[in-house]
C-alpha atoms as a PDB file:
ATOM      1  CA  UNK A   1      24.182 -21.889  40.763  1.00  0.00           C
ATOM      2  CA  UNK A   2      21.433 -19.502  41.791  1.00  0.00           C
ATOM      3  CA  UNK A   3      20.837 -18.749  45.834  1.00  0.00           C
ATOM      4  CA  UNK A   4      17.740 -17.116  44.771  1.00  0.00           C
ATOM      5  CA  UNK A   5      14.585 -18.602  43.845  1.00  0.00           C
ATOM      6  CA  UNK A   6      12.222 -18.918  40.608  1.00  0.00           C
ATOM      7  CA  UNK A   7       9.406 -16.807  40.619  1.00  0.00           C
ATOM      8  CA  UNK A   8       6.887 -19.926  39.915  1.00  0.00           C
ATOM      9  CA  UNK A   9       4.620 -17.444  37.326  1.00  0.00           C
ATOM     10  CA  UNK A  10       7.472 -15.622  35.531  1.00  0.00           C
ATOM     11  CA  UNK A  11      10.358 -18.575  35.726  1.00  0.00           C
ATOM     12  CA  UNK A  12      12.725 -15.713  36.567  1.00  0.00           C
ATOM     13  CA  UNK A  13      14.779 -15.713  39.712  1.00  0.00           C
ATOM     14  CA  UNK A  14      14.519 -13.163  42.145  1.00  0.00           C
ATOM     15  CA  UNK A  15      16.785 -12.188  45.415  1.00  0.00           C
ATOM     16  CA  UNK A  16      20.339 -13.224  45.441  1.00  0.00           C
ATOM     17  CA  UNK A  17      21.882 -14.322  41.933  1.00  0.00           C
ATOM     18  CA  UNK A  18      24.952 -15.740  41.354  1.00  0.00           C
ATOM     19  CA  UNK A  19      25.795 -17.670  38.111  1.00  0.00           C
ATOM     20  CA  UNK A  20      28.954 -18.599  36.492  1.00  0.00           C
ATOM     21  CA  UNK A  21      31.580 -16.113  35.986  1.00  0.00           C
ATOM     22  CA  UNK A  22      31.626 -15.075  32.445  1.00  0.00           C
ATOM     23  CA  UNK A  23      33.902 -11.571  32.541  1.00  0.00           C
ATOM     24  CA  UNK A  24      37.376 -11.639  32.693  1.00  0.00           C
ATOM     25  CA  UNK A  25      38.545  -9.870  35.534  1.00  0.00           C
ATOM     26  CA  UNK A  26      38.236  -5.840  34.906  1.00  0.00           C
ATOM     27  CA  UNK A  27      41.842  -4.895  35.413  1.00  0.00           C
ATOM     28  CA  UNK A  28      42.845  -7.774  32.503  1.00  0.00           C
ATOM     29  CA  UNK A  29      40.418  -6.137  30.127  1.00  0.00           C
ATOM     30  CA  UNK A  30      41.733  -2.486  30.726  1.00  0.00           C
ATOM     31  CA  UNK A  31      45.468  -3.659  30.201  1.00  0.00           C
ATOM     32  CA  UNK A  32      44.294  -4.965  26.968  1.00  0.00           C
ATOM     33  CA  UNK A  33      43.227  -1.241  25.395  1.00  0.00           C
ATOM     34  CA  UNK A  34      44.882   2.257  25.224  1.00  0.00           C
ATOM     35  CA  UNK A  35      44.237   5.921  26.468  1.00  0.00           C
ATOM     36  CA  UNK A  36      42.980   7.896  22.916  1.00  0.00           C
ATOM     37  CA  UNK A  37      42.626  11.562  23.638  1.00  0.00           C
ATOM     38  CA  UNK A  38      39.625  13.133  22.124  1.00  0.00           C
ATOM     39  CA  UNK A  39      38.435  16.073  22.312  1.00  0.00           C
ATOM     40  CA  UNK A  40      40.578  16.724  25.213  1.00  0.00           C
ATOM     41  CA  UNK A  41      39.051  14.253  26.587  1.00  0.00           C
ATOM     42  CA  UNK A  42      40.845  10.474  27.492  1.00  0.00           C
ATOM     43  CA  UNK A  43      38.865   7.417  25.924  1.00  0.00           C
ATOM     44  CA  UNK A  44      39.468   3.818  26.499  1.00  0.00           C
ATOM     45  CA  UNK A  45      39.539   2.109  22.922  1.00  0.00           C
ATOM     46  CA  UNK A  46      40.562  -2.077  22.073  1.00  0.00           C
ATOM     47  CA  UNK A  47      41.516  -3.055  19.360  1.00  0.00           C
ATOM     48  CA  UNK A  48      41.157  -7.517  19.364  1.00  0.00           C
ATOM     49  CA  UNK A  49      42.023 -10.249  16.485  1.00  0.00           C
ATOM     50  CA  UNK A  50      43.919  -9.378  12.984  1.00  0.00           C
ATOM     51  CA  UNK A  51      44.656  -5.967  11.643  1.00  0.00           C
ATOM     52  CA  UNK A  52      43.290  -6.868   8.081  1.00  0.00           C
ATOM     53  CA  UNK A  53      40.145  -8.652   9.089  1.00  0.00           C
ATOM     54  CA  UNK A  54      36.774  -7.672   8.730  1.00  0.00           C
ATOM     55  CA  UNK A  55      36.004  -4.992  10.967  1.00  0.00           C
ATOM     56  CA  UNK A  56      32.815  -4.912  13.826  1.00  0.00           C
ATOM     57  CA  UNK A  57      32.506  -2.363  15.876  1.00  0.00           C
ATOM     58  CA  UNK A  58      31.179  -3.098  19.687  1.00  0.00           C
ATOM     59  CA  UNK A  59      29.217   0.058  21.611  1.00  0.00           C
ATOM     60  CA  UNK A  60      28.127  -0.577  25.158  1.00  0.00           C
ATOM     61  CA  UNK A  61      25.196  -0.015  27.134  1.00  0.00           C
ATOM     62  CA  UNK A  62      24.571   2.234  30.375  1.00  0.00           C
ATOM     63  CA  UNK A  63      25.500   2.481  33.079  1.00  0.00           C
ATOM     64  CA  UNK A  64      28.603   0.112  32.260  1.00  0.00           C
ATOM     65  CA  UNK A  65      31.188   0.173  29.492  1.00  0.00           C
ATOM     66  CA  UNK A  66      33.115  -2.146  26.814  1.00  0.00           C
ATOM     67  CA  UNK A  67      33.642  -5.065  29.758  1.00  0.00           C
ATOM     68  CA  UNK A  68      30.163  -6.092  28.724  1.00  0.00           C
ATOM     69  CA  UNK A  69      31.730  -7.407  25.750  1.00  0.00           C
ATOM     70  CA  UNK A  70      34.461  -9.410  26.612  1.00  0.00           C
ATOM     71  CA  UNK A  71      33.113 -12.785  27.323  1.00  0.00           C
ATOM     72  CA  UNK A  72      32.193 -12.376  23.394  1.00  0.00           C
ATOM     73  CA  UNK A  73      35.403 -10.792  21.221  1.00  0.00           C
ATOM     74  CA  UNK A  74      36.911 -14.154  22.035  1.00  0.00           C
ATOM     75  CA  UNK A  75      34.980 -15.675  19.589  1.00  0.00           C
ATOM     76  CA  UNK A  76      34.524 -13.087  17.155  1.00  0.00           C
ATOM     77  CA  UNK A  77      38.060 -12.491  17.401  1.00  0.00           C
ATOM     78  CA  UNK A  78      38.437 -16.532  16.496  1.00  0.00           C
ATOM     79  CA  UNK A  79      36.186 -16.048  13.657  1.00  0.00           C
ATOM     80  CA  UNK A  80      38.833 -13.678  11.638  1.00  0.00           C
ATOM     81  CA  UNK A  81      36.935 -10.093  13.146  1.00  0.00           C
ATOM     82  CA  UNK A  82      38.543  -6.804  13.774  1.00  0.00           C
ATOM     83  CA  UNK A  83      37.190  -5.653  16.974  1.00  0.00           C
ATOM     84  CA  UNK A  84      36.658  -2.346  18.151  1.00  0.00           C
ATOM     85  CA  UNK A  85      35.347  -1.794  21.331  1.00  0.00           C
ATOM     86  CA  UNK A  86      35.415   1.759  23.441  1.00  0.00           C
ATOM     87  CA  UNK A  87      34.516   3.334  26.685  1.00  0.00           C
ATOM     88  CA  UNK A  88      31.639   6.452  25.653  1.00  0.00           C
ATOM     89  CA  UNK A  89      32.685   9.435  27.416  1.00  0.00           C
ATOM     90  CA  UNK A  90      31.148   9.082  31.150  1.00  0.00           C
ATOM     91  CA  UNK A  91      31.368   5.769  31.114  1.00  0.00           C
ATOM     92  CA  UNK A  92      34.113   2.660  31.837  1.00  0.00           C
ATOM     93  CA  UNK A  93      37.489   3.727  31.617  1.00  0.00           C
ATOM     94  CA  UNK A  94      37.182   6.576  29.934  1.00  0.00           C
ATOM     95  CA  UNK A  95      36.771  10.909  30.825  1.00  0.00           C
ATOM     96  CA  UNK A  96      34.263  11.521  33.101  1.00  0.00           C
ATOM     97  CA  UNK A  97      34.334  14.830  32.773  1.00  0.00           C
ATOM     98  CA  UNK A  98      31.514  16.135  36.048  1.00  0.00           C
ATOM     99  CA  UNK A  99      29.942  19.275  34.162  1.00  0.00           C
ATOM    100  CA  UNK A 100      29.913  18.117  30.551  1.00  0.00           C
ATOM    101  CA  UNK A 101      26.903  18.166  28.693  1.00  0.00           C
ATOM    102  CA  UNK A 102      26.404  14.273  27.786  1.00  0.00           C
ATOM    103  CA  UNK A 103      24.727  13.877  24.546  1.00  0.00           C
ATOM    104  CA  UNK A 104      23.986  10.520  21.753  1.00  0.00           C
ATOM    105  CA  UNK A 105      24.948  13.279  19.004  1.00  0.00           C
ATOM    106  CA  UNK A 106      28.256  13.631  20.608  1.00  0.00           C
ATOM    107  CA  UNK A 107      28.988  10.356  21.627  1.00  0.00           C
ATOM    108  CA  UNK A 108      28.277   9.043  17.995  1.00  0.00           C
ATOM    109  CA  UNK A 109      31.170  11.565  16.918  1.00  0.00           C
ATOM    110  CA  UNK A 110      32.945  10.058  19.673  1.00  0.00           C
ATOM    111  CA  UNK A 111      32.913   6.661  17.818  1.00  0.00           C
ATOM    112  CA  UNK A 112      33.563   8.292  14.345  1.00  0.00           C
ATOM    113  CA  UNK A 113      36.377   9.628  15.558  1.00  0.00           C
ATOM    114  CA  UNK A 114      37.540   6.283  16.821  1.00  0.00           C
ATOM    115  CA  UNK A 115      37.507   5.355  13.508  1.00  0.00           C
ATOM    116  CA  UNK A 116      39.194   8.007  12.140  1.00  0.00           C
ATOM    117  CA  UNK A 117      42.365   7.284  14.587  1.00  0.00           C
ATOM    118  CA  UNK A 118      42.591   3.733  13.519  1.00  0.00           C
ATOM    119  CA  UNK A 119      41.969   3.761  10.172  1.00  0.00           C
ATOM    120  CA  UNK A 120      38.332   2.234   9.902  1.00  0.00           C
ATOM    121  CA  UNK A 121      36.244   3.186   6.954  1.00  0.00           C
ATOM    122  CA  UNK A 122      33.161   0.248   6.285  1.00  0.00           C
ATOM    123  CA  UNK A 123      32.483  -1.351   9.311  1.00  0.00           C
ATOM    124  CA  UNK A 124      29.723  -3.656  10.970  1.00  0.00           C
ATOM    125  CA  UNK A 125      28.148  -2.691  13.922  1.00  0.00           C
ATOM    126  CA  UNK A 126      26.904  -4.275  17.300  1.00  0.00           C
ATOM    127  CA  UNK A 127      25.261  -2.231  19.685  1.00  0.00           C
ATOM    128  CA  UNK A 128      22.949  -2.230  22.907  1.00  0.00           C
ATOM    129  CA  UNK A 129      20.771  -0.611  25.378  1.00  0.00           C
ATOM    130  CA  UNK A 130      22.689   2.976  25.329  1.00  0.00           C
ATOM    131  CA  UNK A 131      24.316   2.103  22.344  1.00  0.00           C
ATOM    132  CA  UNK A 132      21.756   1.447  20.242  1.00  0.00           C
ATOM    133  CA  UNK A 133      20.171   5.452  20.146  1.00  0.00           C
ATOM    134  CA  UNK A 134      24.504   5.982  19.067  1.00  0.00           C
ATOM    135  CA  UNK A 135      23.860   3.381  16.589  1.00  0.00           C
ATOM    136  CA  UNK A 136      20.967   4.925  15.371  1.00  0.00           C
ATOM    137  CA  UNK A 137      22.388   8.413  14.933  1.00  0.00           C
ATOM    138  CA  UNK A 138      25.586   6.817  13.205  1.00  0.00           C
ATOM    139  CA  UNK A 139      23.199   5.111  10.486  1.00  0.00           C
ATOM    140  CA  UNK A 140      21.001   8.735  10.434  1.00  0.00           C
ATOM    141  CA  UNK A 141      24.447  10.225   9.252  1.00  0.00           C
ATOM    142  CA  UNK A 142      26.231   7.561   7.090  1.00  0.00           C
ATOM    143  CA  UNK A 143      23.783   4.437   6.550  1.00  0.00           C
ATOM    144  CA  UNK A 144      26.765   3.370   3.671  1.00  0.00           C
ATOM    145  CA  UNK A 145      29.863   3.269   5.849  1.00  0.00           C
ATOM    146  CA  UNK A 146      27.555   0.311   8.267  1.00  0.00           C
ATOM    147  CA  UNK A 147      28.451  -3.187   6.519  1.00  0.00           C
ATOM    148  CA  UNK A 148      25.785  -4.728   8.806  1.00  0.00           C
ATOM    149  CA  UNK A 149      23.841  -4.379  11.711  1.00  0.00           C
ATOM    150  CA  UNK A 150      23.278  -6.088  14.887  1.00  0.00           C
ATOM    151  CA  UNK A 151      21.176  -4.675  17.887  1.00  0.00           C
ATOM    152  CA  UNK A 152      20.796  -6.281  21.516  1.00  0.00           C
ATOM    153  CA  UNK A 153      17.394  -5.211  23.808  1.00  0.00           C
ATOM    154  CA  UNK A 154      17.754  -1.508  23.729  1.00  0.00           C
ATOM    155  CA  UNK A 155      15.410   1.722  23.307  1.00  0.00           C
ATOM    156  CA  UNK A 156      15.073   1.334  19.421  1.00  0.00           C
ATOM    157  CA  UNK A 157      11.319   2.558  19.906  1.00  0.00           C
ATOM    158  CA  UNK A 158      10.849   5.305  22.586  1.00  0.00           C
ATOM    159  CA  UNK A 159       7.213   4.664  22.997  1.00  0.00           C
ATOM    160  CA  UNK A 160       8.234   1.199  24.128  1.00  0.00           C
ATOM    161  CA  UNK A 161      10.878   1.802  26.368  1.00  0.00           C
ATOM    162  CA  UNK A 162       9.904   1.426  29.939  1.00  0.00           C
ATOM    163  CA  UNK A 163      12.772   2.660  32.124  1.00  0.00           C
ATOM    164  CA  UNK A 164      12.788   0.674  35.635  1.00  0.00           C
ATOM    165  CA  UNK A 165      12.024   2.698  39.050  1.00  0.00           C
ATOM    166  CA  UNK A 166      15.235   3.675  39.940  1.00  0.00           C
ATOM    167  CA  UNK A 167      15.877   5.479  36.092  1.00  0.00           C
ATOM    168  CA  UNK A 168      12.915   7.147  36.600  1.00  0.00           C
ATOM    169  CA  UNK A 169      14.271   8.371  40.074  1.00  0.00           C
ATOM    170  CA  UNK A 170      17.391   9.807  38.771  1.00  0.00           C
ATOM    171  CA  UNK A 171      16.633  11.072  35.188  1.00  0.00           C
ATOM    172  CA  UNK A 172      13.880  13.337  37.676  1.00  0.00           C
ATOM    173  CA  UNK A 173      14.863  16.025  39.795  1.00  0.00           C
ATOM    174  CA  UNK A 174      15.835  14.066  42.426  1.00  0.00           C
ATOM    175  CA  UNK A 175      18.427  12.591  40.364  1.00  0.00           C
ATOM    176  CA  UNK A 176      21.658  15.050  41.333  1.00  0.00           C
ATOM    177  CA  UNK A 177      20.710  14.355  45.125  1.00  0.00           C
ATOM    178  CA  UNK A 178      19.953  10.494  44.657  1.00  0.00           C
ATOM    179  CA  UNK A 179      23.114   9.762  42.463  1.00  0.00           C
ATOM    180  CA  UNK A 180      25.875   9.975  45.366  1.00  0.00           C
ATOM    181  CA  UNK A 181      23.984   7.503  47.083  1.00  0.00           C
ATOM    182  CA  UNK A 182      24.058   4.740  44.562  1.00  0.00           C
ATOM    183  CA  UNK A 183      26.245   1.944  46.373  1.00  0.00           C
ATOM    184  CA  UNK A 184      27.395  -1.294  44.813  1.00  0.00           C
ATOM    185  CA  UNK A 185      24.510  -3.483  46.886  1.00  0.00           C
ATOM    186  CA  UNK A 186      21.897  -1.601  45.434  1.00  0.00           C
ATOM    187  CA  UNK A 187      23.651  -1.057  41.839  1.00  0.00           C
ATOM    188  CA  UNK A 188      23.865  -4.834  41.799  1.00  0.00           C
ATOM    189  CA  UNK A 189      20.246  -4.648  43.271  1.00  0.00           C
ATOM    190  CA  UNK A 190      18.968  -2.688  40.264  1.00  0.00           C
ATOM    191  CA  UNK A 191      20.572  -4.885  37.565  1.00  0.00           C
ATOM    192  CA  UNK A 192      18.806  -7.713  39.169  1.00  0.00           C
ATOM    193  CA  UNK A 193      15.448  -6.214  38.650  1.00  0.00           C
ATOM    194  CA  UNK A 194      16.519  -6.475  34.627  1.00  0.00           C
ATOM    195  CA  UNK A 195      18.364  -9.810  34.456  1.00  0.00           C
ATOM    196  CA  UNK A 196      16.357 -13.237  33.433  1.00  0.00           C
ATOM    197  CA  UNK A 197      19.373 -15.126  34.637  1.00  0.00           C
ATOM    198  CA  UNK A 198      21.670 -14.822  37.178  1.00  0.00           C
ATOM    199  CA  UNK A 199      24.994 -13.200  37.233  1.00  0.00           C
ATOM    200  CA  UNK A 200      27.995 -14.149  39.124  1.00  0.00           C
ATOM    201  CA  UNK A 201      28.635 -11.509  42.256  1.00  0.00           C
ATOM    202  CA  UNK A 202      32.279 -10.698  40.670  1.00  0.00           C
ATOM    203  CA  UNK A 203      31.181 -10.042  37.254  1.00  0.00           C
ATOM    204  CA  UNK A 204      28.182  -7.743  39.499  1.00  0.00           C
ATOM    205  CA  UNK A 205      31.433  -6.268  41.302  1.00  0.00           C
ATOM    206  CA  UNK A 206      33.416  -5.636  38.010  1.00  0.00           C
ATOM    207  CA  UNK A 207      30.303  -3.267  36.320  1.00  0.00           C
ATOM    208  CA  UNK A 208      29.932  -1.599  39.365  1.00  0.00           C
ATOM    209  CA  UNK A 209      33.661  -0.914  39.523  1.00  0.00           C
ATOM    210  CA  UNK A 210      33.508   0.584  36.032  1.00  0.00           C
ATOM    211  CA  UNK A 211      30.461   2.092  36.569  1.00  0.00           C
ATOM    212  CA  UNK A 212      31.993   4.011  39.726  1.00  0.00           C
ATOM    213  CA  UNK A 213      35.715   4.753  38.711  1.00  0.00           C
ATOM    214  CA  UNK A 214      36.277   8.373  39.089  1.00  0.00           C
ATOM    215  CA  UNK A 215      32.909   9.361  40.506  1.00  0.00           C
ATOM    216  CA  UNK A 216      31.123   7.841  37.501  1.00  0.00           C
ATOM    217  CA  UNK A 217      27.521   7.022  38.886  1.00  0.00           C
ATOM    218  CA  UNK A 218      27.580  10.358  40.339  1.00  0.00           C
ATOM    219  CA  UNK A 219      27.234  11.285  36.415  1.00  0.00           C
ATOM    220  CA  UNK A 220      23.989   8.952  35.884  1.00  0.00           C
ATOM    221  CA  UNK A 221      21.599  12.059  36.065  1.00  0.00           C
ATOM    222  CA  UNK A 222      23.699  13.377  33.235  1.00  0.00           C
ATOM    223  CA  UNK A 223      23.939  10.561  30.964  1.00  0.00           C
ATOM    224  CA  UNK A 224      20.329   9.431  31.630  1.00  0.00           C
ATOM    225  CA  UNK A 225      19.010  12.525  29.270  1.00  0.00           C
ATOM    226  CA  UNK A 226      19.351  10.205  26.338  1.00  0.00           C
ATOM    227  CA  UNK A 227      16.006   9.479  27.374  1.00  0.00           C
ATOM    228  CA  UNK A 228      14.932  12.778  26.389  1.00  0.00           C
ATOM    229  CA  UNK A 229      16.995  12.571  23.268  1.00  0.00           C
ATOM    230  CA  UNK A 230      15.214   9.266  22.106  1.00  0.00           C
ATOM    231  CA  UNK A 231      11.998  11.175  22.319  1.00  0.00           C
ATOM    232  CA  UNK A 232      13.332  14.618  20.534  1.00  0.00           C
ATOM    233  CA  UNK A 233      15.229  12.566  17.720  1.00  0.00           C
ATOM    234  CA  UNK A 234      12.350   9.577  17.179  1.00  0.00           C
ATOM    235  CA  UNK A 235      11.471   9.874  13.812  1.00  0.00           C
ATOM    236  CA  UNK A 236      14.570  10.302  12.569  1.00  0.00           C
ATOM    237  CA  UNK A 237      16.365   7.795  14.435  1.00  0.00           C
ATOM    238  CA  UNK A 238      13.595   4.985  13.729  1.00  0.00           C
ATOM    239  CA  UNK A 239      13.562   5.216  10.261  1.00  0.00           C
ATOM    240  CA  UNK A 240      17.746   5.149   9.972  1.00  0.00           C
ATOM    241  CA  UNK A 241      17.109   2.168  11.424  1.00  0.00           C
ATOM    242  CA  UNK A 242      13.923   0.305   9.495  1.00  0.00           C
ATOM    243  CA  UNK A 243      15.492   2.363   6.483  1.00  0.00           C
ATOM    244  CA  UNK A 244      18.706   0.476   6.819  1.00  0.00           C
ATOM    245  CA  UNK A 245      19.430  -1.738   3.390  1.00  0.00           C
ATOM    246  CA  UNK A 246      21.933  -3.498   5.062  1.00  0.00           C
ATOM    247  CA  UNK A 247      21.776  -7.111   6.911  1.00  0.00           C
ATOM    248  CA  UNK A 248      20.383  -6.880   9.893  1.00  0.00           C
ATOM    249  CA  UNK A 249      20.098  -8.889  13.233  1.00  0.00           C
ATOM    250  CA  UNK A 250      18.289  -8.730  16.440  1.00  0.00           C
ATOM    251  CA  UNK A 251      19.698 -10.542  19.478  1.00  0.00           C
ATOM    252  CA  UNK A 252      17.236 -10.491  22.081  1.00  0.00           C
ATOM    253  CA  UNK A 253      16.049 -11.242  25.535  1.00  0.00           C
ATOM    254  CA  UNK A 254      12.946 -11.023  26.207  1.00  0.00           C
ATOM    255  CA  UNK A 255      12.836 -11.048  29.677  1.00  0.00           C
ATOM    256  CA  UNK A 256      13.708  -7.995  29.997  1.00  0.00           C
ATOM    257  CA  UNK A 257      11.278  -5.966  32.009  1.00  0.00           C
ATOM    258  CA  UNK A 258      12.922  -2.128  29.798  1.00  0.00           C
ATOM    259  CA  UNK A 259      12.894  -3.740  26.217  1.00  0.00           C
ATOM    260  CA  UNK A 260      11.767  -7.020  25.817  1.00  0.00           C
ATOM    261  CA  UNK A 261       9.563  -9.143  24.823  1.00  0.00           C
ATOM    262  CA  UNK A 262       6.561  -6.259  23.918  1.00  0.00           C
ATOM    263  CA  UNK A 263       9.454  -4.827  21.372  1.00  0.00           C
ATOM    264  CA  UNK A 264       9.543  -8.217  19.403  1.00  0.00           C
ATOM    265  CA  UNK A 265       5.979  -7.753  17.201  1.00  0.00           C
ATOM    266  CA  UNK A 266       7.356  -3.870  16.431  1.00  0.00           C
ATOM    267  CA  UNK A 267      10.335  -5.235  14.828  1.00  0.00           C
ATOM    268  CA  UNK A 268       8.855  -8.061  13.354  1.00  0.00           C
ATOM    269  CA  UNK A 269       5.889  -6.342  11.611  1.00  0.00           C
ATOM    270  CA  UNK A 270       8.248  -3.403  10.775  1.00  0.00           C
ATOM    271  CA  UNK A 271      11.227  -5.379   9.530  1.00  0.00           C
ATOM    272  CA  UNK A 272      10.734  -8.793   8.218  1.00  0.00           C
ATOM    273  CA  UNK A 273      14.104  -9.252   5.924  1.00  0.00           C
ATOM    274  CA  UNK A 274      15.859  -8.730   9.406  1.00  0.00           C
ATOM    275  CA  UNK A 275      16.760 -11.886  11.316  1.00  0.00           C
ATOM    276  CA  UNK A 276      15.409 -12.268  14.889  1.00  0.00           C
ATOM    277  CA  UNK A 277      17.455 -14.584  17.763  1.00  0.00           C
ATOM    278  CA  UNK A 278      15.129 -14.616  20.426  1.00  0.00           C
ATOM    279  CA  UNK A 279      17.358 -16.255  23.645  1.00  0.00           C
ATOM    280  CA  UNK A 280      13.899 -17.514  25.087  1.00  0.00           C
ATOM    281  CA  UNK A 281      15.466 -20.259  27.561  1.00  0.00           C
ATOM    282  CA  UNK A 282      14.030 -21.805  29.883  1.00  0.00           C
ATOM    283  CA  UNK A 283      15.405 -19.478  31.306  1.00  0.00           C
ATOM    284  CA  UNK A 284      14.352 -16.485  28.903  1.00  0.00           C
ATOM    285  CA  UNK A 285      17.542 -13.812  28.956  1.00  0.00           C
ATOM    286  CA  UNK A 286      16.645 -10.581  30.314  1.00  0.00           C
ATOM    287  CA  UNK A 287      18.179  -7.534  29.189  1.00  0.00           C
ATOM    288  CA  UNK A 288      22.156  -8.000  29.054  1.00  0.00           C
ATOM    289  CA  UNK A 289      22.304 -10.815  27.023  1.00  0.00           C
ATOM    290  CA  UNK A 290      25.998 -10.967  26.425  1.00  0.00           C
ATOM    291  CA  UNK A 291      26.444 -11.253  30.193  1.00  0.00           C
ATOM    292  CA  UNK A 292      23.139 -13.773  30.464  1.00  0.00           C
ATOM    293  CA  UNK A 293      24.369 -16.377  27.409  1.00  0.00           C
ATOM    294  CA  UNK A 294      27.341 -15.264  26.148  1.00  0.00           C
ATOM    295  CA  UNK A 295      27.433 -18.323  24.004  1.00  0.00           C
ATOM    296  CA  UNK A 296      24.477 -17.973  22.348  1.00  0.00           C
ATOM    297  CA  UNK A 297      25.371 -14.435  22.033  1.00  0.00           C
ATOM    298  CA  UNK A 298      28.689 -15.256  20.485  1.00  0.00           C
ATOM    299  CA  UNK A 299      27.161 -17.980  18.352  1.00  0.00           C
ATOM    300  CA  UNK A 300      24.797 -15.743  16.661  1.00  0.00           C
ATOM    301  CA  UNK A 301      27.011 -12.804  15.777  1.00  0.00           C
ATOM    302  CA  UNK A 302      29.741 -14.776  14.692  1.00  0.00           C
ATOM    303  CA  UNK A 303      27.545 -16.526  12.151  1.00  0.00           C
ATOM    304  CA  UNK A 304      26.173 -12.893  11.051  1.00  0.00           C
ATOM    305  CA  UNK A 305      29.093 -11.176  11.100  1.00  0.00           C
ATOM    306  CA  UNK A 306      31.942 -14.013   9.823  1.00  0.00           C
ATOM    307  CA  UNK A 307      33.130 -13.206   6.109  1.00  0.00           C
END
């Protein structure tokens, strides 16, 4: 139940949301994966459902981590999947090393190397927001070794991105000065301003915790270049991913104010063989839809991605 109120042009609720708990609590979800070093670096990696099935691979969004994910590897785990997920380095569980140089290039080899450890060769992927420029650069280097592809609202187009106020803030020069500020009221306050549905204060307490372990939104500044790298590596990473031969499946909500509904006609008109799910409501999902509707969210992959 919402304590906010519908915006009576846009159906979407504004102030104070608080719908049903969807995550399982942090801590659970953390004693469920390992510590992989890296690089010299320590990365939080799952492994969920059998050792022989067919494997998916789950890469998370910013400014959170793998916990996105959980109210959906239930089900794909039920469905026979071997899921992956990880913590990127800077985010979740994971390194947050306070001087490193954050890049998608890196992070991608981050994932690779993920596979490497645990013996993954062909594998689908499932990616959003943040994940979906290291998606991009892992079909730019090796568009055989993805099975499939599935991509929730992210910057897939830089030219339609539209980064929300507080981005903009600290991806500027303000950014080093404005990160130690963040608190969880107006981290939770932010996500709001990208949600079409509400989500329940815990869950809102849970991504902040991630977000903040170790210093972590300190590092937002940092990890917000990716911005700049979707612009420097555009043509290349768009046509990895309208080059792709491979199925292909958009999960979408389009109320999301970043990359919503104005990305829909792009991918349409630029990739027609690819299947679109567009979680349109009432209420329309905003921009984390496996938090907004995990169940449609489930529903849909698991059809896509079940042998």
């Amino acid at each position: 139940m919402s304590d906010g109120t519908a915006d009576a042009t846009t159906g979407r609720t504004t102030g104070r949301t608080n719908g049903p708990r969807v995550l399982p609590p942090l801590r659970r979800w953390t004693e469920g994966g390992a510590a992989v070093r890296i690089g010299g670096h320590s990365v939080f990696v799952r492994q969920d459902g059998p050792a022989q099935g067919s494997p998916v691979t789950l890469v998370h969004g910013f400014p959170t981590s793998s916990h996105d994910w959980a109210a959906v590897v239930p089900a794909l785990v039920g469905a026979g999947l071997r899921v992956t997920t990880l913590d990127l380095l800077g985010f979740g569980e994971s390194d947050k090393p306070r001087r490193h140089r954050y890049s998608v290039p890196d992070q991608a080899s981050l994932v690779e190397e993920v596979w490497r450890r645990y013996a993954i060769g062909t594998t689908a992927l499932v990616a959003h927001d943040y994940g979906v420029s290291v998606g991009q650069e892992l079909l730019a280097r090796d568009p055989a070794r993805i099975t499939r592809m599935a991509w929730l609202n992210g910057g897939l187009y830089p030219d339609l991105h539209r980064p929300v106020p507080i981005q903009r803030l600290l991806h500027g020069p303000l950014g080093p000065l404005l990160a130690p500020l963040t608190t969880q009221r107006r981290f939770a306050a932010s996500l709001r301003t990208v949600l079409g549905r509400p989500v329940h204060e815990e869950d809102l307490h849970d991504l902040w915790a991630a977000a903040s372990r170790a210093g972590g939104h300190r590092l937002a500044p940092r990890l917000l270049r990716y911005i700049d790298e979707r612009r420097r590596h555009a043509v290349r990473w768009t046509s990895a991913l309208e080059g792709f031969s491979g199925p292909t499946l958009f999960v979408w909500g389009p109320a999301d104010p970043v990359s919503g509904a104005h990305v829909l006609p792009r991918i349409r008109a630029r990739m027609p063989r690819a299947r679109v799910v567009e979680l349109a409501g009432p209420p329309a999902v905003g921009h984390y839809p496996q938090l907004e509707d995990p169940e449609a969210v489930a529903a849909a992959l698991t059809a896509f991605l079940a042998p």
